[in-house]
Protein backbone atom coordinates (compact mmCIF):
# COMPACT_ATOMS: atom_id res chain seq x y z
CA UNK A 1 0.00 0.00 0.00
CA UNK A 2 0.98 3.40 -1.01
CA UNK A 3 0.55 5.92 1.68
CA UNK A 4 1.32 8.81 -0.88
CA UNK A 5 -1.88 8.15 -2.34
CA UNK A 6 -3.73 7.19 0.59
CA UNK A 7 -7.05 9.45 1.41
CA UNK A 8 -7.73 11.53 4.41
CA UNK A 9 -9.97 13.90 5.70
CA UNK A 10 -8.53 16.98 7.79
CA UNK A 11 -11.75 18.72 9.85
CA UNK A 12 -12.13 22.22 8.75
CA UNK A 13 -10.64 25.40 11.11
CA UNK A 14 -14.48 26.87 10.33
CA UNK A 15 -16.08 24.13 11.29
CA UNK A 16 -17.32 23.15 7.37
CA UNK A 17 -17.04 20.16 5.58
CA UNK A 18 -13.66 18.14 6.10
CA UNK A 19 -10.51 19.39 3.65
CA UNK A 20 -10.08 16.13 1.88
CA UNK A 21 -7.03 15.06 0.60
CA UNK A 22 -3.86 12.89 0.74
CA UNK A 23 -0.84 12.19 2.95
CA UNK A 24 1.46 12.91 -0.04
CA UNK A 25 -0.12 16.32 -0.13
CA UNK A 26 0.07 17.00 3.79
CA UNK A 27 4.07 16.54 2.92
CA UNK A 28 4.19 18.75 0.44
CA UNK A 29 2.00 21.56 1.82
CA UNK A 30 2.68 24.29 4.24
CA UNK A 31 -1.36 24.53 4.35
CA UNK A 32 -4.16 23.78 3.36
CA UNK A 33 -7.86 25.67 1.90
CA UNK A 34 -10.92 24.44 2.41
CA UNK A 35 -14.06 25.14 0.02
CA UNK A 36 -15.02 28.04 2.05
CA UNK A 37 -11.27 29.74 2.08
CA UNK A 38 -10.44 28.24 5.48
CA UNK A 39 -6.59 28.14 6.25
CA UNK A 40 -5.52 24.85 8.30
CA UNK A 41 -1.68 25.00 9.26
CA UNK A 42 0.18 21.97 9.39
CA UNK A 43 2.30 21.19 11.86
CA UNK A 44 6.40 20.69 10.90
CA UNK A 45 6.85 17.58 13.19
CA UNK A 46 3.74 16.10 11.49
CA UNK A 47 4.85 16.43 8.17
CA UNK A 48 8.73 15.12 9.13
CA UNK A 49 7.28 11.98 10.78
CA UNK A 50 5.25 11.31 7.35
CA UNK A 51 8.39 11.88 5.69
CA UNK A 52 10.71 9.98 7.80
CA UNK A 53 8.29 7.11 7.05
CA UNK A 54 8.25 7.28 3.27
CA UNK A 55 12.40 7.06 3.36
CA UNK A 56 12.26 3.97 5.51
């Protein structure tokens, strides 16, 4: 299983409908919109964990 491509839902900051999207794009990203223009931060450890992972 490739958890690049795997699906996930992050609950939105404004209390909308979930951001969907993958882990491969929590790497990438500094942040992430909802529909609505919602800004969710991700957090650096996060995304070096999900990295550290992928290497390994």
């Amino acid at each position: 299983m490739n958890l690049k491509n795997e699906k996930t839902e992050i609950p939105c900051p404004g209390g909308g409908r979930a951001i969907k999207t993958t882990y491969g794009d929590l790497a990438r990203k500094s942040s992430l919109k909802s529909n609505k223009g919602h800004e969710e931060s991700l957090n650096l450890v996060i995304k070096a964990n999900l990295k550290e992972r992928w290497i390994n």
